[in-house]
Protein backbone atom coordinates (compact mmCIF):
# COMPACT_ATOMS: atom_id res chain seq x y z
CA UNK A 1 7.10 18.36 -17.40
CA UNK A 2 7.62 16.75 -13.97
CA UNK A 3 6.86 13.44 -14.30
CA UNK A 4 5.68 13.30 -10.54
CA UNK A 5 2.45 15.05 -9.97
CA UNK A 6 1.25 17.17 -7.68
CA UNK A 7 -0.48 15.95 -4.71
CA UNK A 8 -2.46 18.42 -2.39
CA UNK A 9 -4.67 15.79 0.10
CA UNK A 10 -7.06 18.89 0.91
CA UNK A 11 -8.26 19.26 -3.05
CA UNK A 12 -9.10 16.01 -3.69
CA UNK A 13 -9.74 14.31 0.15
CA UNK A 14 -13.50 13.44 -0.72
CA UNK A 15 -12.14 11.57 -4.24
CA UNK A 16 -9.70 9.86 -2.14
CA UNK A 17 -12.01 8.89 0.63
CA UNK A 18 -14.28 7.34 -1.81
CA UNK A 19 -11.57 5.58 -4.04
CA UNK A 20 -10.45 3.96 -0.46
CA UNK A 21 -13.37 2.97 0.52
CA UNK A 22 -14.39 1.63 -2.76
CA UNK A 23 -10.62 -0.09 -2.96
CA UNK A 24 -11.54 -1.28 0.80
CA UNK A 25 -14.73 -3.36 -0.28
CA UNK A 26 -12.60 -5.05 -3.89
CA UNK A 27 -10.11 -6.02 -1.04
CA UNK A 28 -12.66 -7.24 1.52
CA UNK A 29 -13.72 -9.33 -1.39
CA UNK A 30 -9.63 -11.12 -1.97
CA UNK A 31 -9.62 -11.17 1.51
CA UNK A 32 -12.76 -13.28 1.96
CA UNK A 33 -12.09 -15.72 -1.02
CA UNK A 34 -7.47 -16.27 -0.23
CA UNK A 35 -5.78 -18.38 2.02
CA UNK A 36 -3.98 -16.28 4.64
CA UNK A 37 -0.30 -15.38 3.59
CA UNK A 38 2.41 -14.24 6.82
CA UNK A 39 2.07 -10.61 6.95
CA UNK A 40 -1.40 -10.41 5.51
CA UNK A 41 0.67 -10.62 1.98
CA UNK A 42 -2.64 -12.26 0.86
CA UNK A 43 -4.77 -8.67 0.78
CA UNK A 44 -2.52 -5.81 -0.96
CA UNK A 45 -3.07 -4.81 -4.36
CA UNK A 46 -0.52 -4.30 -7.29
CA UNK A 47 -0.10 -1.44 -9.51
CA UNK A 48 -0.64 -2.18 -13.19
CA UNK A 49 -0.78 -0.25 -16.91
CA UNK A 50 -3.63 0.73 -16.04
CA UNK A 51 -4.46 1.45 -12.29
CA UNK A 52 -3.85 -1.56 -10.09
CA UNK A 53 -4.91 -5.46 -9.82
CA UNK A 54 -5.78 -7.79 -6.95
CA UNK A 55 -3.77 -10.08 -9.32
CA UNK A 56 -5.44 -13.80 -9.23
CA UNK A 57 -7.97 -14.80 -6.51
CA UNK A 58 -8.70 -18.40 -5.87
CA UNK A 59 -12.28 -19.15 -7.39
CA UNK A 60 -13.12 -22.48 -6.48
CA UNK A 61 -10.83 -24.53 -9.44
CA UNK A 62 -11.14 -21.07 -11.47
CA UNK A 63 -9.39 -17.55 -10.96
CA UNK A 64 -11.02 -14.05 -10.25
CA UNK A 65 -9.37 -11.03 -10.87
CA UNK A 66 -10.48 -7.42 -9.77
CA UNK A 67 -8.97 -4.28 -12.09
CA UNK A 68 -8.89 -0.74 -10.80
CA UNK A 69 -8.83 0.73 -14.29
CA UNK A 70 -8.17 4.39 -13.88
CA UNK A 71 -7.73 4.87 -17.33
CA UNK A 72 -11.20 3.93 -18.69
CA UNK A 73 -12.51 4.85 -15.03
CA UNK A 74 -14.04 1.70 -14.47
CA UNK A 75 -13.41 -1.66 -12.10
CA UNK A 76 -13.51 -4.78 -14.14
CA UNK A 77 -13.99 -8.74 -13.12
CA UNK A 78 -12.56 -11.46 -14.68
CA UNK A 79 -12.41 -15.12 -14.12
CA UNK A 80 -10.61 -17.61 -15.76
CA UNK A 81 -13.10 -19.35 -18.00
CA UNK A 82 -14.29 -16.43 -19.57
CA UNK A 83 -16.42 -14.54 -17.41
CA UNK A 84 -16.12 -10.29 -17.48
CA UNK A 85 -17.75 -7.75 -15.85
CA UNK A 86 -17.59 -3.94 -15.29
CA UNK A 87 -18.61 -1.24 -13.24
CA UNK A 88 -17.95 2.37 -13.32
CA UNK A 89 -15.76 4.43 -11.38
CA UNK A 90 -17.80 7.32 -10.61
CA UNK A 91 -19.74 9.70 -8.76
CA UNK A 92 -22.29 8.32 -6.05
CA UNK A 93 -22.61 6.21 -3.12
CA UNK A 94 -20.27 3.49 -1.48
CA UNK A 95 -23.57 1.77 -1.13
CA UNK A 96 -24.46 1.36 -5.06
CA UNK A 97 -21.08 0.53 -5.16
CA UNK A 98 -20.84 -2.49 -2.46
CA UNK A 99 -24.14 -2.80 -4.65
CA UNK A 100 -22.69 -3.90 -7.84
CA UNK A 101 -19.38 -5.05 -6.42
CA UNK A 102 -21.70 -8.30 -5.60
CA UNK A 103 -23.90 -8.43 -8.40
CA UNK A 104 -20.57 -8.79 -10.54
CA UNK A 105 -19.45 -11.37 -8.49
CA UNK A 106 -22.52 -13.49 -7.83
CA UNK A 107 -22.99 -13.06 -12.02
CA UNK A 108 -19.33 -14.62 -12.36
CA UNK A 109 -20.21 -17.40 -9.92
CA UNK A 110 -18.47 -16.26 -6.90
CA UNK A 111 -19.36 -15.99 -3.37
CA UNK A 112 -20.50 -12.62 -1.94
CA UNK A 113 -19.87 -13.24 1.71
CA UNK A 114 -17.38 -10.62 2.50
CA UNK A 115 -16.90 -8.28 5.41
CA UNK A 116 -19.31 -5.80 4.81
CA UNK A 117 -17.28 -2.80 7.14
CA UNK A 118 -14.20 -0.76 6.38
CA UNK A 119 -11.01 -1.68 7.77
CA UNK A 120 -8.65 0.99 9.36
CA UNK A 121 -11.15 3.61 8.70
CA UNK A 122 -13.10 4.64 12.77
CA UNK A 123 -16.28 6.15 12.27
CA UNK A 124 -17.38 5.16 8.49
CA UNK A 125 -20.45 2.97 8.31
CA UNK A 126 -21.05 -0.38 6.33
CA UNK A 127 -20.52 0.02 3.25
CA UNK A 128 -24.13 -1.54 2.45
CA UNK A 129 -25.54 1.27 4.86
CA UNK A 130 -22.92 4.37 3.42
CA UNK A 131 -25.86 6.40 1.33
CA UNK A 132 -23.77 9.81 1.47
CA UNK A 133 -23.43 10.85 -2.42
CA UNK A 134 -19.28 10.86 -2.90
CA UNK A 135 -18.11 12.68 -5.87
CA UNK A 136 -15.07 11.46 -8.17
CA UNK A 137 -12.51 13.43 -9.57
CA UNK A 138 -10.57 11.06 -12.66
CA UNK A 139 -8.22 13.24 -13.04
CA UNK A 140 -7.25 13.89 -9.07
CA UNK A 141 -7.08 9.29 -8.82
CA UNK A 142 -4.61 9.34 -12.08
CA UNK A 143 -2.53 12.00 -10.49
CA UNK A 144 -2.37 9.33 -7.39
CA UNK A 145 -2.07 6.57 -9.35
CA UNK A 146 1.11 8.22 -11.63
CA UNK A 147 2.34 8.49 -8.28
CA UNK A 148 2.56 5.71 -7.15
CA UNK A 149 4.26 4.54 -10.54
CA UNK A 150 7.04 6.88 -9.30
CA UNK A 151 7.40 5.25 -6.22
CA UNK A 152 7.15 2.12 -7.41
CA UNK A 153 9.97 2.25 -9.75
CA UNK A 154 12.42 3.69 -6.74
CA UNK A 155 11.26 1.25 -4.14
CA UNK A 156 11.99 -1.32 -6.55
CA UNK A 157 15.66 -0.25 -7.38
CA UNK A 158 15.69 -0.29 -3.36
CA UNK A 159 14.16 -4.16 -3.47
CA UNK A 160 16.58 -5.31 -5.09
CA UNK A 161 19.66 -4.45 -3.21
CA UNK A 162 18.33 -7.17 -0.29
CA UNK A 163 18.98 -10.52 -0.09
CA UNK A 164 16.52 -11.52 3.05
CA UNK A 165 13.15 -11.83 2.81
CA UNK A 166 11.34 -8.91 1.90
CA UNK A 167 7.51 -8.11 0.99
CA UNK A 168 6.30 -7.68 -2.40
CA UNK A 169 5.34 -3.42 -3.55
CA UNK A 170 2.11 -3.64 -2.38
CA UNK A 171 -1.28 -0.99 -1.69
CA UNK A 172 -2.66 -2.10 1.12
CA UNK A 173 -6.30 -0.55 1.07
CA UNK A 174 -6.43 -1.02 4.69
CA UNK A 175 -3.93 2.66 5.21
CA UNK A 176 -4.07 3.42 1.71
CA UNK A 177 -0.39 3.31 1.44
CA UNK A 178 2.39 1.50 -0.70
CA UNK A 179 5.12 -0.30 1.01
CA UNK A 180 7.99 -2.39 1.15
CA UNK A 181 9.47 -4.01 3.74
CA UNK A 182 12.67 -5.87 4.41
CA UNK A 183 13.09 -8.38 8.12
CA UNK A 184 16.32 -9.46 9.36
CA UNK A 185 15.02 -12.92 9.73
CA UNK A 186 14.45 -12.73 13.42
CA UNK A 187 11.46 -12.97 15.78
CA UNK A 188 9.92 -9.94 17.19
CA UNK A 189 8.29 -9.50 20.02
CA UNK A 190 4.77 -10.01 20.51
CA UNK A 191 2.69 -6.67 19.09
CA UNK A 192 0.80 -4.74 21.38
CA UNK A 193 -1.85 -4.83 19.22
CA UNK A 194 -4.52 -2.04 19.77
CA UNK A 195 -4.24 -0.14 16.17
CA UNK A 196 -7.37 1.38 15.30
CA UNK A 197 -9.76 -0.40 13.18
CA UNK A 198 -7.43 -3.21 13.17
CA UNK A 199 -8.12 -6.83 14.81
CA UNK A 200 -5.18 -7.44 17.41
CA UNK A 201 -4.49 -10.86 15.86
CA UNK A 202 -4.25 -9.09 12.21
CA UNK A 203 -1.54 -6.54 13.90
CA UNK A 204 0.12 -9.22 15.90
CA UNK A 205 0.47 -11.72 12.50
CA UNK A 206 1.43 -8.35 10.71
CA UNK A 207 4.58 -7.47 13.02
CA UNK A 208 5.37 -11.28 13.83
CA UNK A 209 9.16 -10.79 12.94
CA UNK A 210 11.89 -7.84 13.11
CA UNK A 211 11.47 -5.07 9.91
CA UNK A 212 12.36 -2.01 8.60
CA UNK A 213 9.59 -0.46 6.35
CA UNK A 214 9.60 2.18 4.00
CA UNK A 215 6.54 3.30 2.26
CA UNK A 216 4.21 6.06 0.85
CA UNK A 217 1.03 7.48 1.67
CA UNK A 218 -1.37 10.17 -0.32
CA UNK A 219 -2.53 11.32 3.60
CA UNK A 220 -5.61 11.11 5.25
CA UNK A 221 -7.36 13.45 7.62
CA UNK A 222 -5.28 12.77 10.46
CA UNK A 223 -1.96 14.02 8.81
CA UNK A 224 -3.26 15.78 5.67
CA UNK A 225 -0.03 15.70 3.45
CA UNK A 226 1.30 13.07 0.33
CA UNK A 227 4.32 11.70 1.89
CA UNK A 228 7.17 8.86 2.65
CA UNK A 229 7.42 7.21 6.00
CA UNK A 230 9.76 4.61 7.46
CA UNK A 231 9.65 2.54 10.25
CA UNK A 232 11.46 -0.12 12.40
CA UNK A 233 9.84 -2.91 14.43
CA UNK A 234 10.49 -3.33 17.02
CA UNK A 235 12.33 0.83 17.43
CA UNK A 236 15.68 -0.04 18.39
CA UNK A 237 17.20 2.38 20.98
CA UNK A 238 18.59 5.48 19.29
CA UNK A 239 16.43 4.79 16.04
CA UNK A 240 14.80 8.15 16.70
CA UNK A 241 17.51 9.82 16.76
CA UNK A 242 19.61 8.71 13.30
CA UNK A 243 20.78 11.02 11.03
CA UNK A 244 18.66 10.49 7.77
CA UNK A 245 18.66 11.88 4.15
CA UNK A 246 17.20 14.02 2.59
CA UNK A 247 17.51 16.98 4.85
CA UNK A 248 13.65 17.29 4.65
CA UNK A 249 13.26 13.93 5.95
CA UNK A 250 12.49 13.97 10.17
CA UNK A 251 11.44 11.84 13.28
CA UNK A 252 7.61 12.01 14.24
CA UNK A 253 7.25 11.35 17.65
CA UNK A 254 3.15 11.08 17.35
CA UNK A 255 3.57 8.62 14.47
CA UNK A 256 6.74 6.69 15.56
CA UNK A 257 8.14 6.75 12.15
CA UNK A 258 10.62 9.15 9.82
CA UNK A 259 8.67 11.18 7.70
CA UNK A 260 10.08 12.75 4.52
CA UNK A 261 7.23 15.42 2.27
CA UNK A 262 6.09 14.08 -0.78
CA UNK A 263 6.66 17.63 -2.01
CA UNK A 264 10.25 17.68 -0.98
CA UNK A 265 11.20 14.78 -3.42
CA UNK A 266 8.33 16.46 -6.29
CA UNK A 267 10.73 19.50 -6.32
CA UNK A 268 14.42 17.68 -5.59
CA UNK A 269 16.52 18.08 -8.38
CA UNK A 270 16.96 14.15 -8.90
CA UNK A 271 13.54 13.13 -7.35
CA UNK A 272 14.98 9.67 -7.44
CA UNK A 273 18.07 9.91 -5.47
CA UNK A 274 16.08 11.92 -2.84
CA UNK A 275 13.29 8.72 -2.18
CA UNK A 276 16.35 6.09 -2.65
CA UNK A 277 18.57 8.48 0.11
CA UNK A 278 15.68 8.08 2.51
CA UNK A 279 15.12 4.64 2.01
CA UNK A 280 18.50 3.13 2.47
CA UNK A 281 19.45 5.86 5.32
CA UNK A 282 16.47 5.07 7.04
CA UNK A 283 17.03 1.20 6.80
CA UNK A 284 21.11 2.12 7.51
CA UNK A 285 19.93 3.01 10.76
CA UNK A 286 17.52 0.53 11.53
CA UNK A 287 19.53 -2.20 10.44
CA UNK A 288 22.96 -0.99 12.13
CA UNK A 289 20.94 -0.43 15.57
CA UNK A 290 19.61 -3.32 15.82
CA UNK A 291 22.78 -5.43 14.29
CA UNK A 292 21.33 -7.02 11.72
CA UNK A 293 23.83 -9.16 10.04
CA UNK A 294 24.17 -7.07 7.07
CA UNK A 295 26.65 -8.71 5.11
CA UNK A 296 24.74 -11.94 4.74
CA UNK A 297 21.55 -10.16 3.79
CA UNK A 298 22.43 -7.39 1.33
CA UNK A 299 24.06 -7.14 -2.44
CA UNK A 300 24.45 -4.63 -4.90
CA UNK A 301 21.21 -2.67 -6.39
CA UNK A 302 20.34 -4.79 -9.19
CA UNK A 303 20.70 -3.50 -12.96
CA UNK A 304 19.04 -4.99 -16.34
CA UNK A 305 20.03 -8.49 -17.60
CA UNK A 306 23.22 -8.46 -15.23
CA UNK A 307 22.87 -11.59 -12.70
CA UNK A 308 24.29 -10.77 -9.26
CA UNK A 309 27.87 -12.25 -8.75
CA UNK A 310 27.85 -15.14 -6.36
């Protein structure tokens, strides 16, 4: 059995639509109640045993914390003295669901006073005002969520081979995608800014410094396919034109980015070495064309309960 399922964006685009947009308001919700972190570090979620987390919120001098639990198909709340909630992941509207997303909250003692519109998303209304009946699939999410577990492992074996500073694995509900990014510890220049559903000051915090990113996304109706990007900010000259691994892996001149299919690493024979081979190749040549200092910031890839050598 191939322990990385398939994805096909076009069978289960109305489950995923909903899921993001029901991620989107959980998010709105960390976002509203956290301190901002550089990079907007303060919003992503983190996969778990079970789905994913928003891991602790600050609750006044208590903690909330917000479970996708694709498991049990339900979102739970939990603060720190006690308090629990759940609703279920289901069929219906984003509207029930922004619904009693703050009835849980205001029953835990929190604040409902989020953003009440989708983020990176053009054209979908408030999520108070969303009445369209969505339908769930459980079985299409876990096939995401597995996934991402995938991923996850690889891009961590990848984490670990940097020395800089480097994000956290995180979902940002924003894109929908999970990434990991690595900076050489230099400024960038200012961002443009202009991203679609996206405050300039959010994208110009976001891309404050010089990065290579890798990450994956499920796809969306713009490019309708699972699959790996990477990126360098600010594109170096040449970047476009690196050689990268796998062979499947290639530029997209619309998206800026490499792209590599999620269905070429599903069916490589070492699914593994095919995501690792596109992440390091694609930071090889980010890193060497902008002249990073590479010795300073890199070290072996890391292995159990052996410290690195200093």
């Amino acid at each position: 059995m191939n322990s990385w399922p398939a994805l096909d964006w076009t069978q289960w685009r109305e489950t995923a639509i909903g899921l993001q947009l029901r991620c989107q308001i959980v998010g709105k919700v960390r976002l509203a109640l956290t301190p901002w972190l550089n990079h907007s570090w303060h919003v992503p979620f983190y996969l778990s045993a079970r789905g994913w987390t928003t891991s602790a919120i600050p609750c006044g001098e208590r903690i909330l914390q917000i479970d996708f639990d694709l498991t049990s198909d339900a979102v739970t709340f939990a603060t720190s003295d006690g308090g629990m909630r759940s609703i279920p992941l289901a069929a219906g509207t984003i509207a029930d669901f922004h619904a009693d997303v703050v009835a849980a909250i205001e029953a835990l003692g929190s604040a409902s006073d989020f953003d009440g519109s989708p983020s990176e998303m053009p054209g979908y209304p408030p999520f108070a005002d969303d009445h369209e009946q969505r339908p769930y699939d459980p079985d299409a999410a876990r096939a995401f969520w597995r996934a991402l577990i995938q991923v996850q492992r690889v891009f961590y074996r990848f984490r670990t081979g940097f020395l800089g500073k480097a994000s956290p694995i995180h979902l940002f509900w924003g894109s929908f995608d999970l990434a990991v990014t690595r900076f050489s510890g230099r400024t960038a220049p200012k961002h443009p800014g202009g991203m679609p559903g996206l405050p300039d000051d959010v994208a110009c915090e976001a891309y404050s410094h010089e990065e290579a990113s890798v990450g994956f996304w499920p796809g969306s109706d713009a490019f309708p396919h699972a699959a790996f990007y990477a990126y360098a900010y600010p594109e170096p000259a040449g970047y476009a034109a690196a050689a990268v691994q796998p062979k499947q892996a290639a530029w997209n001149a619309d998206m800026r980015e490499f792209i590599l299919p999620y269905t070429a690493v599903r069916a490589a024979p070492d699914p593994d070495a095919a995501l690792l081979a596109f992440c390091q190749s694609t930071y090889d040549a980010a890193a060497d064309l902008a002249d990073w200092d590479r010795d300073a910031l890199e070290c072996p890839i890391g292995r159990p309960r052996v410290p690195r050598k200093v």
